[in-house]
PDB file of N, CA and C in Angstrom:
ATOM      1  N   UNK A   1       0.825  -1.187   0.000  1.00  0.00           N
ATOM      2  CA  UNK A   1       0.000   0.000   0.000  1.00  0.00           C
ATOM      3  C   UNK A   1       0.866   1.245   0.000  1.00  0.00           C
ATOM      4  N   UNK A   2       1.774   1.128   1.066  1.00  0.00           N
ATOM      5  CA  UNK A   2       2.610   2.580   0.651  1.00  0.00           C
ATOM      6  C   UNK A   2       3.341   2.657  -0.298  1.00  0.00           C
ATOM      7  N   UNK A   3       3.813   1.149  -1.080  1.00  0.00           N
ATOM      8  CA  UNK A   3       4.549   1.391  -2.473  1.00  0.00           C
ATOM      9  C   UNK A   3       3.663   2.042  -3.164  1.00  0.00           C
ATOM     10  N   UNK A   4       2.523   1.564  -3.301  1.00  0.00           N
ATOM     11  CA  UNK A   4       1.425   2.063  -4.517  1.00  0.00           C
ATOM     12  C   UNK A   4       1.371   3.626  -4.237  1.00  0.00           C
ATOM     13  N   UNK A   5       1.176   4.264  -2.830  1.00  0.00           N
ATOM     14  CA  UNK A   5       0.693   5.423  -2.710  1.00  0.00           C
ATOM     15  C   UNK A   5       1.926   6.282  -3.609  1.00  0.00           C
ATOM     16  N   UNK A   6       3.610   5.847  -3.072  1.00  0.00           N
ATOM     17  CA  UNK A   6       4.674   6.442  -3.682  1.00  0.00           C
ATOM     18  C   UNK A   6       4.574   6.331  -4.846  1.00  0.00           C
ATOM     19  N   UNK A   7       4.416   5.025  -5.676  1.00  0.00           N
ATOM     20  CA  UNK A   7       4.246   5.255  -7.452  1.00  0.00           C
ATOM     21  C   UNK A   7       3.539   6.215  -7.829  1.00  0.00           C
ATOM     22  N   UNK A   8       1.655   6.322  -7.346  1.00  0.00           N
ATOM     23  CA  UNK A   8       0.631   6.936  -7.789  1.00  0.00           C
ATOM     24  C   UNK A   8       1.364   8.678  -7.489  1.00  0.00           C
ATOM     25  N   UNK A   9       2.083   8.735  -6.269  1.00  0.00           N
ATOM     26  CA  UNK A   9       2.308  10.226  -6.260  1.00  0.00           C
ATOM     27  C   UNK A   9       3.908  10.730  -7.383  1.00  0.00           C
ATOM     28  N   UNK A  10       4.753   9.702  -7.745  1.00  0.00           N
ATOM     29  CA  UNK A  10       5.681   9.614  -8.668  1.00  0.00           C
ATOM     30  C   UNK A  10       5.187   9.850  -9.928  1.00  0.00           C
ATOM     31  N   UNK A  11       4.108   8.948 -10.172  1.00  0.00           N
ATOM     32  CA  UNK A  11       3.557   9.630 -11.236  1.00  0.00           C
ATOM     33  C   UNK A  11       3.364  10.273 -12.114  1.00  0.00           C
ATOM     34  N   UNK A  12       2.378  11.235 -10.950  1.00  0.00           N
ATOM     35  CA  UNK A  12       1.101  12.697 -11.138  1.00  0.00           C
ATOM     36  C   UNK A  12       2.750  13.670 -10.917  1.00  0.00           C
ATOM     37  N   UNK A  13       3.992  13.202 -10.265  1.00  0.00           N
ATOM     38  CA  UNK A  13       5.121  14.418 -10.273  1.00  0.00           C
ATOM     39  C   UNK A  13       5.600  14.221 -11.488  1.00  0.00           C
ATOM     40  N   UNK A  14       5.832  13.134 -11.899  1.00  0.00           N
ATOM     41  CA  UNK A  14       6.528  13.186 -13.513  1.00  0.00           C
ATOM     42  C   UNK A  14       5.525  13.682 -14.633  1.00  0.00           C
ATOM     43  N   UNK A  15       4.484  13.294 -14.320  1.00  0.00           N
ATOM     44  CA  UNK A  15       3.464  13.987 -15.438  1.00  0.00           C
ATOM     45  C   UNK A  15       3.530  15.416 -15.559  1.00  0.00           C
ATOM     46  N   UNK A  16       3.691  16.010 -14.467  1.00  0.00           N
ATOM     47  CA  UNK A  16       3.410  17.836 -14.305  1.00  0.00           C
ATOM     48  C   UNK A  16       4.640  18.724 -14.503  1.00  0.00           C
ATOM     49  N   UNK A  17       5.598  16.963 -14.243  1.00  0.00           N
ATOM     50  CA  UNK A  17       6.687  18.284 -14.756  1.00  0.00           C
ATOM     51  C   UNK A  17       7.555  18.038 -16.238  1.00  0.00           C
ATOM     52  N   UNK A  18       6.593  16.850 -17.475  1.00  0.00           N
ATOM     53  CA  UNK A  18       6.880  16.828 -18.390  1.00  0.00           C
ATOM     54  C   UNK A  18       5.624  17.225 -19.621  1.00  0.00           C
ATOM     55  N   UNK A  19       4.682  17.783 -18.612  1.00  0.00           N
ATOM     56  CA  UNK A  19       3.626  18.315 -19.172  1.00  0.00           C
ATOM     57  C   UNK A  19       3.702  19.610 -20.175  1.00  0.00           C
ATOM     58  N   UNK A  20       3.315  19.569 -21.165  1.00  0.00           N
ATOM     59  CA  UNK A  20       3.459  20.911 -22.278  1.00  0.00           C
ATOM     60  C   UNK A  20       2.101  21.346 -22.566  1.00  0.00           C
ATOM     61  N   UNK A  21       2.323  22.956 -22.420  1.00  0.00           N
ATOM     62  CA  UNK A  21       1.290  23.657 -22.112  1.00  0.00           C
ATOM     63  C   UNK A  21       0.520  23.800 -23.801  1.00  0.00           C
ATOM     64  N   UNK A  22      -0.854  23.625 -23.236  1.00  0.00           N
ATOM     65  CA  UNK A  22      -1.829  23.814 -24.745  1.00  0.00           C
ATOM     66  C   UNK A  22      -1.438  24.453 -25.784  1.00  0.00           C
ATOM     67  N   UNK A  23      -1.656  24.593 -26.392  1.00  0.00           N
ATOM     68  CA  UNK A  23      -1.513  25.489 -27.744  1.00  0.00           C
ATOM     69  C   UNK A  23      -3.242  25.819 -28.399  1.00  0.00           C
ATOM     70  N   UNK A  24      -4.251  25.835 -27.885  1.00  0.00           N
ATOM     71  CA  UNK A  24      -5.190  25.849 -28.059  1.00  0.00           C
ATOM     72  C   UNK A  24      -5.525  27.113 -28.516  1.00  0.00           C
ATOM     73  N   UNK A  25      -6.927  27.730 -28.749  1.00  0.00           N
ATOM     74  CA  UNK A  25      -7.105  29.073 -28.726  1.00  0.00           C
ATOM     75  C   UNK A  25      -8.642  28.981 -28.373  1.00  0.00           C
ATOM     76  N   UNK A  26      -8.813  30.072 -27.606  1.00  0.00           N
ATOM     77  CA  UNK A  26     -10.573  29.710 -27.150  1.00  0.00           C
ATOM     78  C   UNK A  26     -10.984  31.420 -27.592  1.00  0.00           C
ATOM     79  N   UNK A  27     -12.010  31.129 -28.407  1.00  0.00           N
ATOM     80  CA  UNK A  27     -12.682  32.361 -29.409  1.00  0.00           C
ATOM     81  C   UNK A  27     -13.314  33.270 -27.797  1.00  0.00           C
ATOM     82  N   UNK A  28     -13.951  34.358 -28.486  1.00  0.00           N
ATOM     83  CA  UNK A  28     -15.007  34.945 -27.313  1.00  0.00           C
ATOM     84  C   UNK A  28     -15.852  34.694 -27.130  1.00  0.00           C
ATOM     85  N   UNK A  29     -16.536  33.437 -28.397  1.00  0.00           N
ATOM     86  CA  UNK A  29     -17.569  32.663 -27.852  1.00  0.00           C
ATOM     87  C   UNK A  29     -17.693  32.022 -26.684  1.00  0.00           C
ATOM     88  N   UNK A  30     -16.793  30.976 -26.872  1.00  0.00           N
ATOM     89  CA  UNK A  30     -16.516  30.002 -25.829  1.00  0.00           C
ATOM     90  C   UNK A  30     -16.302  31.156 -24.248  1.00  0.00           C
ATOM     91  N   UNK A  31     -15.755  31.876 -24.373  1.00  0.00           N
ATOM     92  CA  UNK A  31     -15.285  32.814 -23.340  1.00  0.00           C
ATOM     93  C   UNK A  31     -16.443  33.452 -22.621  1.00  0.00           C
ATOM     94  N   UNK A  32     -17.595  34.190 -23.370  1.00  0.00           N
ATOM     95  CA  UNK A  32     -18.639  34.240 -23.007  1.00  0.00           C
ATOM     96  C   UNK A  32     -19.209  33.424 -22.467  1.00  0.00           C
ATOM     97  N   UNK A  33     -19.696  32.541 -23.027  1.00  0.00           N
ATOM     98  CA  UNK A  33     -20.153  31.642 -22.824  1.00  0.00           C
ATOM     99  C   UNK A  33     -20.007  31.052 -21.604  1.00  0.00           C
ATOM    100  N   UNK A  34     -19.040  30.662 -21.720  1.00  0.00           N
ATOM    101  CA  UNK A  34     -18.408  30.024 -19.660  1.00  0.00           C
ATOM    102  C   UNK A  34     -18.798  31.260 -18.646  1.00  0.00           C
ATOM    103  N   UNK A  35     -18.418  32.119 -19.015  1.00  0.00           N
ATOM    104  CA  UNK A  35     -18.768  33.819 -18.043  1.00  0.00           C
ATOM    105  C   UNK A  35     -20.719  33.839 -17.839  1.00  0.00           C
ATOM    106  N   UNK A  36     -21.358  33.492 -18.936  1.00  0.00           N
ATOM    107  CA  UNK A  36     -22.772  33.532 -18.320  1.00  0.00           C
ATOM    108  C   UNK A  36     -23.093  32.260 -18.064  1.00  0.00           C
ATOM    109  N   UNK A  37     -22.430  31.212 -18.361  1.00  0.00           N
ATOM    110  CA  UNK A  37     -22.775  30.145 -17.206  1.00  0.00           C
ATOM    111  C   UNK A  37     -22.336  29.901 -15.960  1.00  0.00           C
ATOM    112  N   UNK A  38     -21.053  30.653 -15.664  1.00  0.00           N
ATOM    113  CA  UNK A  38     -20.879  31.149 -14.373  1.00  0.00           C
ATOM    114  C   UNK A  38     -22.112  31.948 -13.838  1.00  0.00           C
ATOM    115  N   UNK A  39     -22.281  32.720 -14.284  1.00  0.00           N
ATOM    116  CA  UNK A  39     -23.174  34.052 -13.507  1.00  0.00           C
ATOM    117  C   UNK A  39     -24.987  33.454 -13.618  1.00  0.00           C
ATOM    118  N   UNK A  40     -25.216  32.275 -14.405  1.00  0.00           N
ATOM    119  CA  UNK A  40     -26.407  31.815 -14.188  1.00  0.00           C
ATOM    120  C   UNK A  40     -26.088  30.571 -13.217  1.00  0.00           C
ATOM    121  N   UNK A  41     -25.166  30.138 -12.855  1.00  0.00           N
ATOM    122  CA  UNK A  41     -25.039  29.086 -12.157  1.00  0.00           C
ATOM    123  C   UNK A  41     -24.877  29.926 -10.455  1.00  0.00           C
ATOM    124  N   UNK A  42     -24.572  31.471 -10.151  1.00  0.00           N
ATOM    125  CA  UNK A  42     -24.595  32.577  -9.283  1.00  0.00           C
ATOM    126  C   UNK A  42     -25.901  31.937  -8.915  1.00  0.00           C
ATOM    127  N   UNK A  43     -26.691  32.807 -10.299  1.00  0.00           N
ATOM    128  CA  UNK A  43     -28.376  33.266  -9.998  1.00  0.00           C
ATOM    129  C   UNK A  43     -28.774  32.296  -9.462  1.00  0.00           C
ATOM    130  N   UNK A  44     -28.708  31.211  -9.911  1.00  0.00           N
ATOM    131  CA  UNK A  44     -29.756  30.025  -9.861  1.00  0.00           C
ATOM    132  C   UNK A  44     -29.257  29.688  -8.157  1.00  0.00           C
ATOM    133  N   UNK A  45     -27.984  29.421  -8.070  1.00  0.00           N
ATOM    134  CA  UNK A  45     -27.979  29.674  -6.502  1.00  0.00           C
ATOM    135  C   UNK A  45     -28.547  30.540  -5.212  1.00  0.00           C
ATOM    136  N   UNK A  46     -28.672  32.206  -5.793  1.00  0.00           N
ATOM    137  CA  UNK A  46     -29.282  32.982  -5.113  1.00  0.00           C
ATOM    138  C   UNK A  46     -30.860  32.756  -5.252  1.00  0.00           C
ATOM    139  N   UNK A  47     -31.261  32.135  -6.049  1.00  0.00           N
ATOM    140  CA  UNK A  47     -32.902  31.889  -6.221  1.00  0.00           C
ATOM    141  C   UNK A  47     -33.002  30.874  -5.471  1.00  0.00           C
ATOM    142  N   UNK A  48     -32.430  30.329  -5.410  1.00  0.00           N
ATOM    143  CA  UNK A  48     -32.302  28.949  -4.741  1.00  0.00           C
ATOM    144  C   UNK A  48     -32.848  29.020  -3.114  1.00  0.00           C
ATOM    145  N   UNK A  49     -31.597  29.786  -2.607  1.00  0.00           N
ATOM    146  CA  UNK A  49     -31.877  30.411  -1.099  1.00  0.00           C
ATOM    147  C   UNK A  49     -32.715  31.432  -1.338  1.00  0.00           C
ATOM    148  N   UNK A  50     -33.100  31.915  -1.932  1.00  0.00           N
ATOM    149  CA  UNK A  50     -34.081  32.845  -1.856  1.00  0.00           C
ATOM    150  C   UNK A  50     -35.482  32.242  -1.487  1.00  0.00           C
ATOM    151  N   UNK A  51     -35.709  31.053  -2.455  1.00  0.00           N
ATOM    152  CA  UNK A  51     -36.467  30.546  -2.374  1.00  0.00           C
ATOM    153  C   UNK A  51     -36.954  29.477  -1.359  1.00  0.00           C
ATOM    154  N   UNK A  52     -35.742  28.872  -0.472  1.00  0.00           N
ATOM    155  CA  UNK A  52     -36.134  28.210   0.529  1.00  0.00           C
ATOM    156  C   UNK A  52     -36.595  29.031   1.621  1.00  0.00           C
ATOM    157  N   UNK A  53     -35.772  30.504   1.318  1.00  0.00           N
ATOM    158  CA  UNK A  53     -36.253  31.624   2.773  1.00  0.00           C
ATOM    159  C   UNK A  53     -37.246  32.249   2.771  1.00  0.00           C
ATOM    160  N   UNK A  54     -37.474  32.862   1.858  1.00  0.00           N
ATOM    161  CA  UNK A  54     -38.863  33.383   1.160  1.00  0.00           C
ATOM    162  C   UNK A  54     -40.382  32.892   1.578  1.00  0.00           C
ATOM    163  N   UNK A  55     -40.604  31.755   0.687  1.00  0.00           N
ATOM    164  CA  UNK A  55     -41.956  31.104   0.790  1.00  0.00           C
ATOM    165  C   UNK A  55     -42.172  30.948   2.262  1.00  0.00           C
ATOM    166  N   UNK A  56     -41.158  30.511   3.317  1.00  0.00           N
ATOM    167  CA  UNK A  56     -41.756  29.098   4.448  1.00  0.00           C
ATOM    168  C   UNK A  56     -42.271  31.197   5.433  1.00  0.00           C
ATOM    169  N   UNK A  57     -41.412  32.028   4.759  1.00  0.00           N
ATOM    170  CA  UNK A  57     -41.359  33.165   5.340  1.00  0.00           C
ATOM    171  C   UNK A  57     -42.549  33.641   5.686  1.00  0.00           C
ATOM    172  N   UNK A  58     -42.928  33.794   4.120  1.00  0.00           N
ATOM    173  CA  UNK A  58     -44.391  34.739   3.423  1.00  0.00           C
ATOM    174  C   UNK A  58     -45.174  33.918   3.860  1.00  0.00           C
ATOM    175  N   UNK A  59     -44.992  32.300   4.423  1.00  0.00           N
ATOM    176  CA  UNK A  59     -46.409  31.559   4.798  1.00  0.00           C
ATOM    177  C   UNK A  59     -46.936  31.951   5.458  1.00  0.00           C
ATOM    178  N   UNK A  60     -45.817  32.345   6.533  1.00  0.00           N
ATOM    179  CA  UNK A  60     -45.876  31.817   8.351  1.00  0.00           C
ATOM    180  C   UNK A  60     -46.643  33.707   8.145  1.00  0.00           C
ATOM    181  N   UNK A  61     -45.717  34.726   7.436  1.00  0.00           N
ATOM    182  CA  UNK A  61     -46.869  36.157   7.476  1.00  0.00           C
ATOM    183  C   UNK A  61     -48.051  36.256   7.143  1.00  0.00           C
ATOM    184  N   UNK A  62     -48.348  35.171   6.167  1.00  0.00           N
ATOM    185  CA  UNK A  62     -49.647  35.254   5.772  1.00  0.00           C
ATOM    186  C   UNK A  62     -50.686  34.288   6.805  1.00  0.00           C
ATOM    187  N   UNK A  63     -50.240  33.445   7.054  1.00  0.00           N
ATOM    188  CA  UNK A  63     -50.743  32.890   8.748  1.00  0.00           C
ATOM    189  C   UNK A  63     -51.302  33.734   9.897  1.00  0.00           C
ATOM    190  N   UNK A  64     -49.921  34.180  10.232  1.00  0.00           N
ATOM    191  CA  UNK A  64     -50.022  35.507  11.416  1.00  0.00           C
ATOM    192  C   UNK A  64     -51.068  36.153  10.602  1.00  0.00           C
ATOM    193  N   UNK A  65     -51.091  37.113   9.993  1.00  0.00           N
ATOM    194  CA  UNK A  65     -52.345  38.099   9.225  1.00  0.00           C
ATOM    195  C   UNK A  65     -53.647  37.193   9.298  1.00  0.00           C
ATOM    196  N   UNK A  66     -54.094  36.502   8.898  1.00  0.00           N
ATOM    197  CA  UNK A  66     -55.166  35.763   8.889  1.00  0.00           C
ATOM    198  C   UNK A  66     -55.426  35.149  10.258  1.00  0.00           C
ATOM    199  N   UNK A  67     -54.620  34.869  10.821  1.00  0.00           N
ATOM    200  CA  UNK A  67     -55.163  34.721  12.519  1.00  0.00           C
ATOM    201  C   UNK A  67     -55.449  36.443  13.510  1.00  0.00           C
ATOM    202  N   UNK A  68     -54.901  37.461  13.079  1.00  0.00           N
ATOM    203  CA  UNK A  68     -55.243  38.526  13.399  1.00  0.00           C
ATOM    204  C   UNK A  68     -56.471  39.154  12.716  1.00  0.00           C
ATOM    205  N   UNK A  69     -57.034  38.347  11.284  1.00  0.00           N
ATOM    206  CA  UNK A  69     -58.017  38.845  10.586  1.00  0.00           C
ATOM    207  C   UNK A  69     -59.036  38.638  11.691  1.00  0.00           C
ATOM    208  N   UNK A  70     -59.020  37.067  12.101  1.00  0.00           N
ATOM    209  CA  UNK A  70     -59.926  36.261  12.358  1.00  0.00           C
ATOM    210  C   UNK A  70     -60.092  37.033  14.100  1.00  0.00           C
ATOM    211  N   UNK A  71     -58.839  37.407  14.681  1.00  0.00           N
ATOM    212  CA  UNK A  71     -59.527  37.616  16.095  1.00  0.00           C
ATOM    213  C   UNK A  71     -60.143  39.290  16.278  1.00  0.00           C
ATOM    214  N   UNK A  72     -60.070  39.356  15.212  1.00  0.00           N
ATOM    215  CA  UNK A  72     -60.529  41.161  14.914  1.00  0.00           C
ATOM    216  C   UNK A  72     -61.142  41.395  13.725  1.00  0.00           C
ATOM    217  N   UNK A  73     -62.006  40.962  13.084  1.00  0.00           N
ATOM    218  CA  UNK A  73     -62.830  40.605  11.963  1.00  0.00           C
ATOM    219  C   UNK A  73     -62.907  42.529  11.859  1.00  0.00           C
ATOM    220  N   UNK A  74     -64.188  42.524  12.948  1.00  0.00           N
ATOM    221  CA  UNK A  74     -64.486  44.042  12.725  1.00  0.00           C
ATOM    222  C   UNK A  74     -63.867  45.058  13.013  1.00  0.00           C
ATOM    223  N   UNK A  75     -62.204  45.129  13.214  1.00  0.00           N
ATOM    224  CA  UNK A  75     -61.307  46.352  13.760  1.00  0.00           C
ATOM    225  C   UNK A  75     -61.299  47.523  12.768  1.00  0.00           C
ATOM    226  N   UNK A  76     -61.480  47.234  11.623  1.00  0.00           N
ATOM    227  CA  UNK A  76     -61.531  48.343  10.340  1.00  0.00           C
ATOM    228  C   UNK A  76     -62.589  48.958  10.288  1.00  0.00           C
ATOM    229  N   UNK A  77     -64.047  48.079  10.084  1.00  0.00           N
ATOM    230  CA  UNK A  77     -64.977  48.915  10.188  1.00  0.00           C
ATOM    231  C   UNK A  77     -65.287  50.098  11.289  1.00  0.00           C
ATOM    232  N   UNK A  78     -64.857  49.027  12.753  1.00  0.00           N
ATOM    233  CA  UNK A  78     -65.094  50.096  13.964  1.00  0.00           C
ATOM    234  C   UNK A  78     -64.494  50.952  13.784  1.00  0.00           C
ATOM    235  N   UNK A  79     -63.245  51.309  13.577  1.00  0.00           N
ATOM    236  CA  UNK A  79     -62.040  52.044  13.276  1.00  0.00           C
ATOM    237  C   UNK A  79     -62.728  53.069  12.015  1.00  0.00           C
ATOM    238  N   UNK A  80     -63.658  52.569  10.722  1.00  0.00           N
ATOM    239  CA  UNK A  80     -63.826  53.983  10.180  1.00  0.00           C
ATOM    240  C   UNK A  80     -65.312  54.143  10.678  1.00  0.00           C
ATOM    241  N   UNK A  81     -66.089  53.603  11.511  1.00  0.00           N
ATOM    242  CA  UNK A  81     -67.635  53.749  12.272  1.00  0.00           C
ATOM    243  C   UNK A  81     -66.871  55.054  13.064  1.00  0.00           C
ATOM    244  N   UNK A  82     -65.979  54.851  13.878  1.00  0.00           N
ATOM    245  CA  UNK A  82     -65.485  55.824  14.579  1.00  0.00           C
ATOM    246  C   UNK A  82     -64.958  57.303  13.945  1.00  0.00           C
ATOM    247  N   UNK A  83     -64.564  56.951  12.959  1.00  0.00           N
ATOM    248  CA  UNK A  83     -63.893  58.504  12.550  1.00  0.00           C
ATOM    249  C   UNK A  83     -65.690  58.840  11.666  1.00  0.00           C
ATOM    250  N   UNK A  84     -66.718  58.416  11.227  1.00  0.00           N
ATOM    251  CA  UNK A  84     -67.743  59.039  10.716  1.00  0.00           C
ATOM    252  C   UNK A  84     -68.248  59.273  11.878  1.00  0.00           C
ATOM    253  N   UNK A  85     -68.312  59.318  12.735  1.00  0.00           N
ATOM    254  CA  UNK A  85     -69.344  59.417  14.221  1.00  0.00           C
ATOM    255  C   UNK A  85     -68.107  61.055  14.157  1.00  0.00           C
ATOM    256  N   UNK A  86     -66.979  60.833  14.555  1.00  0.00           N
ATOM    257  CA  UNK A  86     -66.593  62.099  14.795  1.00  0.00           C
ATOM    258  C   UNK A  86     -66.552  63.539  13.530  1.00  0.00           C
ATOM    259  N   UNK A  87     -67.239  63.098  12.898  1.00  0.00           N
ATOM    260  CA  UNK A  87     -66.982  63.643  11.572  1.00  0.00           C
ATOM    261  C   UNK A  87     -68.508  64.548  11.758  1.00  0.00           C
ATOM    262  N   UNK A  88     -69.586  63.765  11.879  1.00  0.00           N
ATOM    263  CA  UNK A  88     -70.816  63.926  12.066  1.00  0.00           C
ATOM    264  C   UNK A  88     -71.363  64.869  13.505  1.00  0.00           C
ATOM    265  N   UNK A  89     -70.288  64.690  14.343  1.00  0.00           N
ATOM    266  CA  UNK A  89     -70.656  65.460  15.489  1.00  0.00           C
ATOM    267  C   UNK A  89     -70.515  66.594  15.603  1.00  0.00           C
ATOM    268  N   UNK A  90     -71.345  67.317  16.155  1.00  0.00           N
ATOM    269  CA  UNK A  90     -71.409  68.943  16.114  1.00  0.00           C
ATOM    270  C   UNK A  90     -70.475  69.668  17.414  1.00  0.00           C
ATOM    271  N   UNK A  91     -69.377  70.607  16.828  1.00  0.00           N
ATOM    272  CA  UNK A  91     -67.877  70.895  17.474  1.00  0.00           C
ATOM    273  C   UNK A  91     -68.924  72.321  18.343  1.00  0.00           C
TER     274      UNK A  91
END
């Protein structure tokens, strides 16, 4: 086992250091290209967490609101019953 580990790392050292660098050429297609799949592979991450934080968020507010609808049904009406009563009264 430690022979093998020394070959496998003898290797990957002789490979890197008889390795010759590309000669390739990459257009601005390709260049683009990688740059907005970087920056959609960003987004899609930030939607991502957005989206696990968001919804369970907006539930639990829209919960709360609807349990405050329910223990105060009539707080709005009383609330403008009250400002026409003072509206109507003689100063």
């Amino acid at each position: 086992m430690k022979n093998l580990k020394a070959g496998i790392a003898l290797s990957l050292i002789g490979a890197l250091a008889f390795a010759t660098p590309a000669a390739a050429y990459i257009g601005p297609g390709v260049g683009l290209g990688v740059i907005a799949t970087i920056f959609g592979a960003i987004g899609a991450f930030f939607m991502l967490i957005a989206g696990l934080l968001w919804y369970p968020i907006k539930a639990m507010l829209r919960k709360k609101r609807e349990k405050n609808e329910k223990a105060a049904p009539d707080a709005g009406a009383s609330l403008s019953a009250a400002a026409d009563k003072s509206e109507n009264s003689p100063s």
